[in-house]
Protein backbone atom coordinates (compact mmCIF):
# COMPACT_ATOMS: atom_id res chain seq x y z
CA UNK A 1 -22.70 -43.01 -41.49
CA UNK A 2 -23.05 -39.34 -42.07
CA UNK A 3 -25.09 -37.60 -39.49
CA UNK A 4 -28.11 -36.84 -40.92
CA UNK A 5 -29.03 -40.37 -43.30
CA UNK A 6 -31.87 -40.99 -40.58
CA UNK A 7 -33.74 -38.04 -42.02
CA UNK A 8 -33.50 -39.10 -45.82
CA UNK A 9 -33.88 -42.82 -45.29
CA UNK A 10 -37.11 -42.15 -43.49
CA UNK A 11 -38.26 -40.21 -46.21
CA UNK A 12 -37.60 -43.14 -48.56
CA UNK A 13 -34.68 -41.17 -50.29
CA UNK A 14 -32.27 -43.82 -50.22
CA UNK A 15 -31.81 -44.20 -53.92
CA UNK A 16 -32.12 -40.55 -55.04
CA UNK A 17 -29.31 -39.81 -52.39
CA UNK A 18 -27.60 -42.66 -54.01
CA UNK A 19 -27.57 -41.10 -57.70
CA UNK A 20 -26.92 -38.12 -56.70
CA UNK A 21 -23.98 -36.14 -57.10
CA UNK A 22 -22.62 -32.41 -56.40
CA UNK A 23 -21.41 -30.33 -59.31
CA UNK A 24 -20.35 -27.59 -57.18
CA UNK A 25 -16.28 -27.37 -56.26
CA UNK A 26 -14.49 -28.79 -53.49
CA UNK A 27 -14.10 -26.65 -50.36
CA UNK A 28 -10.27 -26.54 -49.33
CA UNK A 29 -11.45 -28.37 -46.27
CA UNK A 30 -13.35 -31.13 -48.08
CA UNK A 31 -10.25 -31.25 -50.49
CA UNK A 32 -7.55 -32.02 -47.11
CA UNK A 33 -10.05 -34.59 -45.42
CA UNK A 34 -10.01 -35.99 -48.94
CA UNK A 35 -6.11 -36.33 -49.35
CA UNK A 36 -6.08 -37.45 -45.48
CA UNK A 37 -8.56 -40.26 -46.47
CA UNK A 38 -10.46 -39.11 -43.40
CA UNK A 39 -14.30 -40.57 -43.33
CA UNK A 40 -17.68 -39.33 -41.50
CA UNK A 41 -18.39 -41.17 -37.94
CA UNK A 42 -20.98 -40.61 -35.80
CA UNK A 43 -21.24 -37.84 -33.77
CA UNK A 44 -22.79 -36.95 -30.38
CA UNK A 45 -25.67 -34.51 -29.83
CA UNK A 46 -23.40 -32.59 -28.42
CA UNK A 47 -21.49 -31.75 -31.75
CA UNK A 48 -24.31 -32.16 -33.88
CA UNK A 49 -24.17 -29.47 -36.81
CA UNK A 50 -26.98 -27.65 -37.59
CA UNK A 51 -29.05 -28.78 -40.56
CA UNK A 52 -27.44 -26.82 -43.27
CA UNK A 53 -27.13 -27.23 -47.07
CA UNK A 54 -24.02 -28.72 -46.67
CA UNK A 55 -24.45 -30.94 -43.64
CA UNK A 56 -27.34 -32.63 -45.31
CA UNK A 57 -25.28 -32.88 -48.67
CA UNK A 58 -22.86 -35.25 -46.69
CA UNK A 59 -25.84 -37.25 -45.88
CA UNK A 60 -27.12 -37.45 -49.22
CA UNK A 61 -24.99 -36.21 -52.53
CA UNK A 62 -27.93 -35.25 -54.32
CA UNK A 63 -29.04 -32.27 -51.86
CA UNK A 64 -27.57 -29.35 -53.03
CA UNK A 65 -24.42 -27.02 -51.46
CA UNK A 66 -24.48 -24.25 -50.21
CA UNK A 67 -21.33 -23.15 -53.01
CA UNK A 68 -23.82 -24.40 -55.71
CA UNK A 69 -26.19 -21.66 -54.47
CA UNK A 70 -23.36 -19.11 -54.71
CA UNK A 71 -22.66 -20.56 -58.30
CA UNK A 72 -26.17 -20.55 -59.54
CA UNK A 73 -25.65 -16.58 -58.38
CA UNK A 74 -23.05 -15.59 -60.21
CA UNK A 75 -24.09 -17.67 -63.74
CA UNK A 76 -27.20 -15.55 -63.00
CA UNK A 77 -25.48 -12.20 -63.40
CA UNK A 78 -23.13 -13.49 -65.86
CA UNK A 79 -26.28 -14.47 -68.09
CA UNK A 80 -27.87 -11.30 -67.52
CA UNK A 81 -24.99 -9.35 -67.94
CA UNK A 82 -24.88 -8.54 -71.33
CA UNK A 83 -28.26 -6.86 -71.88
CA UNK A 84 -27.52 -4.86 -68.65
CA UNK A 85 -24.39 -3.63 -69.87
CA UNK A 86 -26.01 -2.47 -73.16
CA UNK A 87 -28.71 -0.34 -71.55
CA UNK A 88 -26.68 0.70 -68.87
CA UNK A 89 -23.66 2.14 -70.79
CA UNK A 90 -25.27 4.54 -72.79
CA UNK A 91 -27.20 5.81 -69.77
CA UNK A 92 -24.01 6.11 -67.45
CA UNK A 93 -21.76 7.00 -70.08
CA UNK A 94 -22.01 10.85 -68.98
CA UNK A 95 -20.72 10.42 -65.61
CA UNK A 96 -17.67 9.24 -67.48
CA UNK A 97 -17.36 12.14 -69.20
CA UNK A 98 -18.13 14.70 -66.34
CA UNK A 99 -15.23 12.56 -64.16
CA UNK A 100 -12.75 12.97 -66.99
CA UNK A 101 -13.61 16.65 -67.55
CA UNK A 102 -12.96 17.45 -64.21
CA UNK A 103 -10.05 15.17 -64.11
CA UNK A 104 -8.63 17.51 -66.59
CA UNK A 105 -9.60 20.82 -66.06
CA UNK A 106 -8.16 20.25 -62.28
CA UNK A 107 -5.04 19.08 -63.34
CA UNK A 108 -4.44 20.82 -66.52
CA UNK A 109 -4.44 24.43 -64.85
CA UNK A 110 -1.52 25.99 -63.20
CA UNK A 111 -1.64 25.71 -59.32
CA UNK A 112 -1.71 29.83 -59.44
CA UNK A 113 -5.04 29.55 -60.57
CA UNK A 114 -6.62 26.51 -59.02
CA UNK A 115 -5.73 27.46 -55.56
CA UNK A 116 -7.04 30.89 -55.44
CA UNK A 117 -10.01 30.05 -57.34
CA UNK A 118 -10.61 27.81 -54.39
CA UNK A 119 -10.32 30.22 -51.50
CA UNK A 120 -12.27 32.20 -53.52
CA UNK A 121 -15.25 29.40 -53.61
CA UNK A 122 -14.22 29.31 -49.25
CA UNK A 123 -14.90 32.55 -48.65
CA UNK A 124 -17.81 33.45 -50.98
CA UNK A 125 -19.20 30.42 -48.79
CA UNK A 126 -18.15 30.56 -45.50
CA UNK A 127 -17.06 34.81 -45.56
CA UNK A 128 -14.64 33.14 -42.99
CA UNK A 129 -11.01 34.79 -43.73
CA UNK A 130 -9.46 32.24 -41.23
CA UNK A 131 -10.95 29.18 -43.12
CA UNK A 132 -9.63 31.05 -46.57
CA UNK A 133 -6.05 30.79 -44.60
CA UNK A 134 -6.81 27.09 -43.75
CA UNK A 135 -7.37 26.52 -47.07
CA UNK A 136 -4.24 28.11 -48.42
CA UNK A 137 -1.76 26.72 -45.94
CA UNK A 138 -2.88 22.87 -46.49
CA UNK A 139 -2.81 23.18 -50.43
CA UNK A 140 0.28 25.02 -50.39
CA UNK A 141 1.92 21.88 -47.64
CA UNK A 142 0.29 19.29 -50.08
CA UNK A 143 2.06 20.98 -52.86
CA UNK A 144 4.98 21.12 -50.80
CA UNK A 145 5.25 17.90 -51.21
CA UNK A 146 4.36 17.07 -54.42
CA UNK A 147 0.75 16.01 -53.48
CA UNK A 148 -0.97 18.53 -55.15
CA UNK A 149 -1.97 16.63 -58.10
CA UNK A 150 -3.23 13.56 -56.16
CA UNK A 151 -5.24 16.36 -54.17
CA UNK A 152 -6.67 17.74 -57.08
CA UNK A 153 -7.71 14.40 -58.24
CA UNK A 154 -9.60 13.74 -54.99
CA UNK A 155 -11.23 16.84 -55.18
CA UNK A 156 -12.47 16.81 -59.01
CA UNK A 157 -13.74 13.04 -57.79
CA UNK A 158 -16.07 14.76 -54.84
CA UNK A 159 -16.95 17.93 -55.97
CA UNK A 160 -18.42 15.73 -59.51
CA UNK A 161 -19.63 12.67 -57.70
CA UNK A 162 -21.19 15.12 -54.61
CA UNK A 163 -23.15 17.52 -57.12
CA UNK A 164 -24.81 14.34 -58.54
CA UNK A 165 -25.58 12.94 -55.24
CA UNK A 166 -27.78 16.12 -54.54
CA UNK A 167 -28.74 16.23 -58.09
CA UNK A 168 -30.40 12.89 -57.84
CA UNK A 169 -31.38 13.05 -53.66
CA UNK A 170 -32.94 15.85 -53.19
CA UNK A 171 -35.77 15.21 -55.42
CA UNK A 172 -35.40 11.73 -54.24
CA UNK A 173 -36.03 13.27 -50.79
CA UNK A 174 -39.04 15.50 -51.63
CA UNK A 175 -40.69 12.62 -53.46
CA UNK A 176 -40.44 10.68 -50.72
CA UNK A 177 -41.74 13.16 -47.86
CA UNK A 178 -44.96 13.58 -50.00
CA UNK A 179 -45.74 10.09 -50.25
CA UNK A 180 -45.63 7.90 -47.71
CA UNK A 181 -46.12 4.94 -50.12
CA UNK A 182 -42.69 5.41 -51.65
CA UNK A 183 -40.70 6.01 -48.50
CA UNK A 184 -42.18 2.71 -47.19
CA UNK A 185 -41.03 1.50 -50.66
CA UNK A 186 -37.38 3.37 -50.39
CA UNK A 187 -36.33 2.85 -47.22
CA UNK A 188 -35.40 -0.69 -47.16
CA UNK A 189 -33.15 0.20 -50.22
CA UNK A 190 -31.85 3.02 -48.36
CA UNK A 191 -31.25 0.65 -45.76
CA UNK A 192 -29.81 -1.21 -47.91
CA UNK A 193 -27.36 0.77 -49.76
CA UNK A 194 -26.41 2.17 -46.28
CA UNK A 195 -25.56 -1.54 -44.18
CA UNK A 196 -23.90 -3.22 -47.44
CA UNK A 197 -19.76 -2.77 -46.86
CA UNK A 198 -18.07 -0.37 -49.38
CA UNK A 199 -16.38 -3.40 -50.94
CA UNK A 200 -19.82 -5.02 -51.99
CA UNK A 201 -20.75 -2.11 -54.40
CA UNK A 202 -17.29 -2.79 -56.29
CA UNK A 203 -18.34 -6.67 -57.15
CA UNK A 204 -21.65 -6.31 -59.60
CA UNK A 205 -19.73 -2.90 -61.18
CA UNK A 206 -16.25 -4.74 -61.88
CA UNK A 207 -18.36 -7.08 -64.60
CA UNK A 208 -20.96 -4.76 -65.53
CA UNK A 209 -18.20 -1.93 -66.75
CA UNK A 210 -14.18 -1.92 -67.66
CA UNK A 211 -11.98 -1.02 -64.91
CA UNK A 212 -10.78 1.88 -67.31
CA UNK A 213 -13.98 3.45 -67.17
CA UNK A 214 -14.21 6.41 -64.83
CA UNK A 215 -17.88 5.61 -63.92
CA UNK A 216 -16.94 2.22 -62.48
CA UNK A 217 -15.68 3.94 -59.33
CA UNK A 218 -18.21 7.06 -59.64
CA UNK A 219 -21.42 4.82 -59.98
CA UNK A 220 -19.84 3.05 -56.54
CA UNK A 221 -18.90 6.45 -54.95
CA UNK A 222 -22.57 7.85 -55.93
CA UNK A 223 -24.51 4.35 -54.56
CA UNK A 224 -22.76 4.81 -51.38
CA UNK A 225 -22.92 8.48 -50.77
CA UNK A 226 -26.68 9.40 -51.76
CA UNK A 227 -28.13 7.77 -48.69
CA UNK A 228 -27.88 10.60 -46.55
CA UNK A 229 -29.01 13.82 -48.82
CA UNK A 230 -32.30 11.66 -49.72
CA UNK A 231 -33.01 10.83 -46.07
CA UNK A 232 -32.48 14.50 -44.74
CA UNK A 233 -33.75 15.62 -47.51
CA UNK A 234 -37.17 13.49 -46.46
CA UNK A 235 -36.45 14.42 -42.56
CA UNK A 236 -36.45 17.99 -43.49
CA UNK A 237 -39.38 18.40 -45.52
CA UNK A 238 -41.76 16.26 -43.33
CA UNK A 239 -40.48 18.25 -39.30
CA UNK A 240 -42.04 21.75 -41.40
CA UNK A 241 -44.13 23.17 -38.38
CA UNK A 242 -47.83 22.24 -39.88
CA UNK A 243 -49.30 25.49 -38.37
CA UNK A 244 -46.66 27.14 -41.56
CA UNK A 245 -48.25 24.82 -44.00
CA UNK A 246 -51.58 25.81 -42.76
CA UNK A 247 -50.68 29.49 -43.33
CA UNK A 248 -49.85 28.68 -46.68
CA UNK A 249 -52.83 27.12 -47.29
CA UNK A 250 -54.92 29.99 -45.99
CA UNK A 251 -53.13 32.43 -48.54
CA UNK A 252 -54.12 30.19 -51.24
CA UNK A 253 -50.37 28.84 -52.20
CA UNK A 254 -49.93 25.97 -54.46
CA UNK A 255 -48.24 22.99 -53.81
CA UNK A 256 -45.22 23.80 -56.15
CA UNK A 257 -45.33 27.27 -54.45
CA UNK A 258 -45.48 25.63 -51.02
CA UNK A 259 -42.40 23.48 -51.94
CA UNK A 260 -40.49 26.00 -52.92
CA UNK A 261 -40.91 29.08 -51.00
CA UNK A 262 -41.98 27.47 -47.89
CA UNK A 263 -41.06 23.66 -47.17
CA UNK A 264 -37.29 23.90 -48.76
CA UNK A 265 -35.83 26.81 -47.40
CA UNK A 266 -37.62 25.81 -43.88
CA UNK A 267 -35.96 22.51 -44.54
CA UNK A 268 -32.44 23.71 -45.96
CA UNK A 269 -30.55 23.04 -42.90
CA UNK A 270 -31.45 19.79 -43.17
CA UNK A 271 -30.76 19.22 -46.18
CA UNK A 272 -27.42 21.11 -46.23
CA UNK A 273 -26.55 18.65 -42.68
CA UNK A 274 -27.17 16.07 -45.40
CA UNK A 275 -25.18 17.58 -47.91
CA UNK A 276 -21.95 17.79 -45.81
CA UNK A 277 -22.71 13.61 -44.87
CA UNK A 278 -22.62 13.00 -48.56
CA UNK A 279 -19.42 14.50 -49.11
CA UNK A 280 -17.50 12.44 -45.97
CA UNK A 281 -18.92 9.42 -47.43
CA UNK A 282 -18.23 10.44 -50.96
CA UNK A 283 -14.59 10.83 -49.28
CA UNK A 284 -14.59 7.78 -47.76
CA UNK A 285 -14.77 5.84 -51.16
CA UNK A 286 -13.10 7.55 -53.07
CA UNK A 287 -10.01 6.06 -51.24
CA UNK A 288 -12.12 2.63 -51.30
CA UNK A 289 -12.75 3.02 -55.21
CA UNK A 290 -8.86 3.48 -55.74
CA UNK A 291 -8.34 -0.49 -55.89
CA UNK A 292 -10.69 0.19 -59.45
CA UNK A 293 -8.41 2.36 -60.88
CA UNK A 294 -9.90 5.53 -59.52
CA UNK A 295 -7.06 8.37 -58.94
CA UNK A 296 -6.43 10.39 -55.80
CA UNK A 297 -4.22 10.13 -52.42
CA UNK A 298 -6.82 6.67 -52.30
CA UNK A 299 -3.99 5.56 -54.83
CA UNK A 300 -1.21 6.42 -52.25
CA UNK A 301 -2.85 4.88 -49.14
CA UNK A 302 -2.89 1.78 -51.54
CA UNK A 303 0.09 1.80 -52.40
CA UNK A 304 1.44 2.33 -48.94
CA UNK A 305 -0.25 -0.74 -48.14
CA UNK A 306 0.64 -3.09 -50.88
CA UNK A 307 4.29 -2.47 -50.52
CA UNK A 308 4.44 -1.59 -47.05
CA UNK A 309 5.63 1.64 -47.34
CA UNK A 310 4.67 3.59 -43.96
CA UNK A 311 5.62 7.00 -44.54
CA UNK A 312 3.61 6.83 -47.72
CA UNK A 313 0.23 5.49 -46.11
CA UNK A 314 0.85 7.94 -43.06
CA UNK A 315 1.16 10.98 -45.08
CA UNK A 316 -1.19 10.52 -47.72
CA UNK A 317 -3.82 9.37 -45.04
CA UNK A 318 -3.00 12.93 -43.64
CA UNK A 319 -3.79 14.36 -47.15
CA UNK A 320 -7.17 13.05 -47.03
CA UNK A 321 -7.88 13.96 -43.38
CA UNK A 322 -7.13 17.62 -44.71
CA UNK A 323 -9.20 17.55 -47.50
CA UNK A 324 -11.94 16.31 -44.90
CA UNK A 325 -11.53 19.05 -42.54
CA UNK A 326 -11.58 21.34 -45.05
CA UNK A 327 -15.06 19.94 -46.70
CA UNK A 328 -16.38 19.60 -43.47
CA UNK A 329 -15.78 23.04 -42.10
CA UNK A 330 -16.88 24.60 -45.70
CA UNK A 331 -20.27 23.01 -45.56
CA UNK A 332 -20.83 23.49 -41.81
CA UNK A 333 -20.06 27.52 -42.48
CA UNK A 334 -22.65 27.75 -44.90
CA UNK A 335 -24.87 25.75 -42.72
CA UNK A 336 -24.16 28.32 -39.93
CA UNK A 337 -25.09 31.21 -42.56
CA UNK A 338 -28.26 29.78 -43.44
CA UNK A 339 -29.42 29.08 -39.92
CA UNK A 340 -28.44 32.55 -39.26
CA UNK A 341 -30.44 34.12 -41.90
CA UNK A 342 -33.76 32.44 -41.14
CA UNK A 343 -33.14 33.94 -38.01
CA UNK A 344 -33.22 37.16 -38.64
């Protein structure tokens, strides 16, 4: 007797239970008790299992599993997928082409140019001579040893995937800190997007788009990195000192002209503290996105792990931890110079 007939046979379910039967698959545990010819006895209150789908399915065959749930999921998606796909790929189709352009441009100049192009970028950003040397020295020792490329790779992924992150999140962001309708609307999907594990954007994307496709892995990289420049972005906009705004107001500004010339810059430290998050996370998945084909030292850490090669992982994990430091300190220089200048 299963544990839980009582509840269905006082209910007068006795025959429904009887017909019923489970389309879902086998669990690998159901499968050994099966082979074993093990049966259901009685248990104790002590061990008595808690009420779920598939406790009461043992007590009656006709009450759905929980894998049947899971199942219905997925032929859900799978039914739906095809429309989705079709209004989806034309709309997303430029972030493959942006990703491959950069892929290219970064790859098909010399490292004479692409180097000092970027300590150029450094310095015009930070005016930091020491960061321009920092710079220098870890391209030239990831060159050394024939990373370069898988550098460059990372990079093109960021500096692509980043701009469209604060493309799309900072008017996100200054939408949302003028409503407060649609940041009670946004921020459980913020939350969301910023609890579910990096793995979890790959699923949906893997049948929605070809694993050749460069925007599988930037659509992932972009869900997972946007959270932060939208809610600085927000944070910013809304801790403007209200006696400012009331100034404004008093010299007859606009809203656009209060958004622009007031509220942002007031709130660009924010929003560039935001900035430099997106990038680390953008980072972060890029190595993540590397098991969907996307390029970069993500494809060496891989690779390390699959076939257990040590030095490989260790050194190309050191690649990335470079490239980190060296976003990091970039953004946090330019932070410095803003604060600096509203200073004065």
């Amino acid at each position: 007797m299963a544990t839980y007939d009582f509840v269905f046979s006082s209910l007068g379910l006795d025959d429904w239970c009887s017909e019923g039967k489970s389309d879902a698959p086998m669990s690998m545990a159901q499968l050994l008790s099966k082979s074993k010819g093990e049966e259901t006895t009685d248990v104790s209150i002590w061990e008595l299992p808690f009420p779920s789908m598939d406790a009461l399915n043992k007590a009656c065959p006709a009450f759905p599993q929980s894998r049947e749930l899971t199942k219905g999921l997925e032929e859900g998606f799978l039914a739906v997928k095809d429309g989705l796909s079709v209004v989806l790929d034309p709309i997303t189709q430029p972030l493959s082409w942006a990703l491959d352009g950069a892929l290219f441009a970064m790859l098909s100049a010399p490292w004479w140019i692409i180097i000092p192009i970027l300590m150029a970028i450094v310095f015009l950003v930070s005016k930091s001579w020491k960061l321009v040397a920092f710079v220098a020295l870890s391209f030239a020792g990831l060159a050394f040893i024939d990373y370069y490329e898988y550098a460059m790779q990372t990079l093109a992924i960021i500096f692509v995937c980043a701009f469209l992150c604060v493309l799309l999140g900072v008017p996100i962001g200054i939408a949302m800190s003028r409503s407060d309708n649609l940041q009670r609307g946004m921020i459980p999907i913020l939350d969301m997007l910023q609890t579910l594990p990096p793995f979890v954007y790959l699923i949906p994307l893997i049948f929605l788009f070809s694993v050749t496709e460069s925007k599988l892995y930037g659509i992932a990289i972009i869900l997972y990195a946007i959270v932060p420049v939208i809610r600085l972005t927000n944070l910013g906009i809304r801790l403007v000192d209200k006696d400012v705004i009331e100034a404004a107001d008093a010299f007859g500004m606009t809203a656009r002209q209060k958004l622009y010339k007031v509220q942002i810059p007031l709130a660009l430290p924010n929003i560039m503290a935001g900035v430099n998050q997106t990038i680390m996370m953008s980072l972060a998945m890029v190595v993540i996105a590397s098991l969907v084909s996307a390029p970069g030292l993500g494809v060496l850490v891989l690779r390390g792990i699959r076939n257990l090669e040590l030095g490989v992982g260790l050194v190309s994990g050191l690649g990335i931890v470079i490239l980190a430091v060296i976003l990091d300190r970039v953004t946090k220089a330019s932070l410095a110079r803003i604060n600096a200048a509203q200073k004065q």
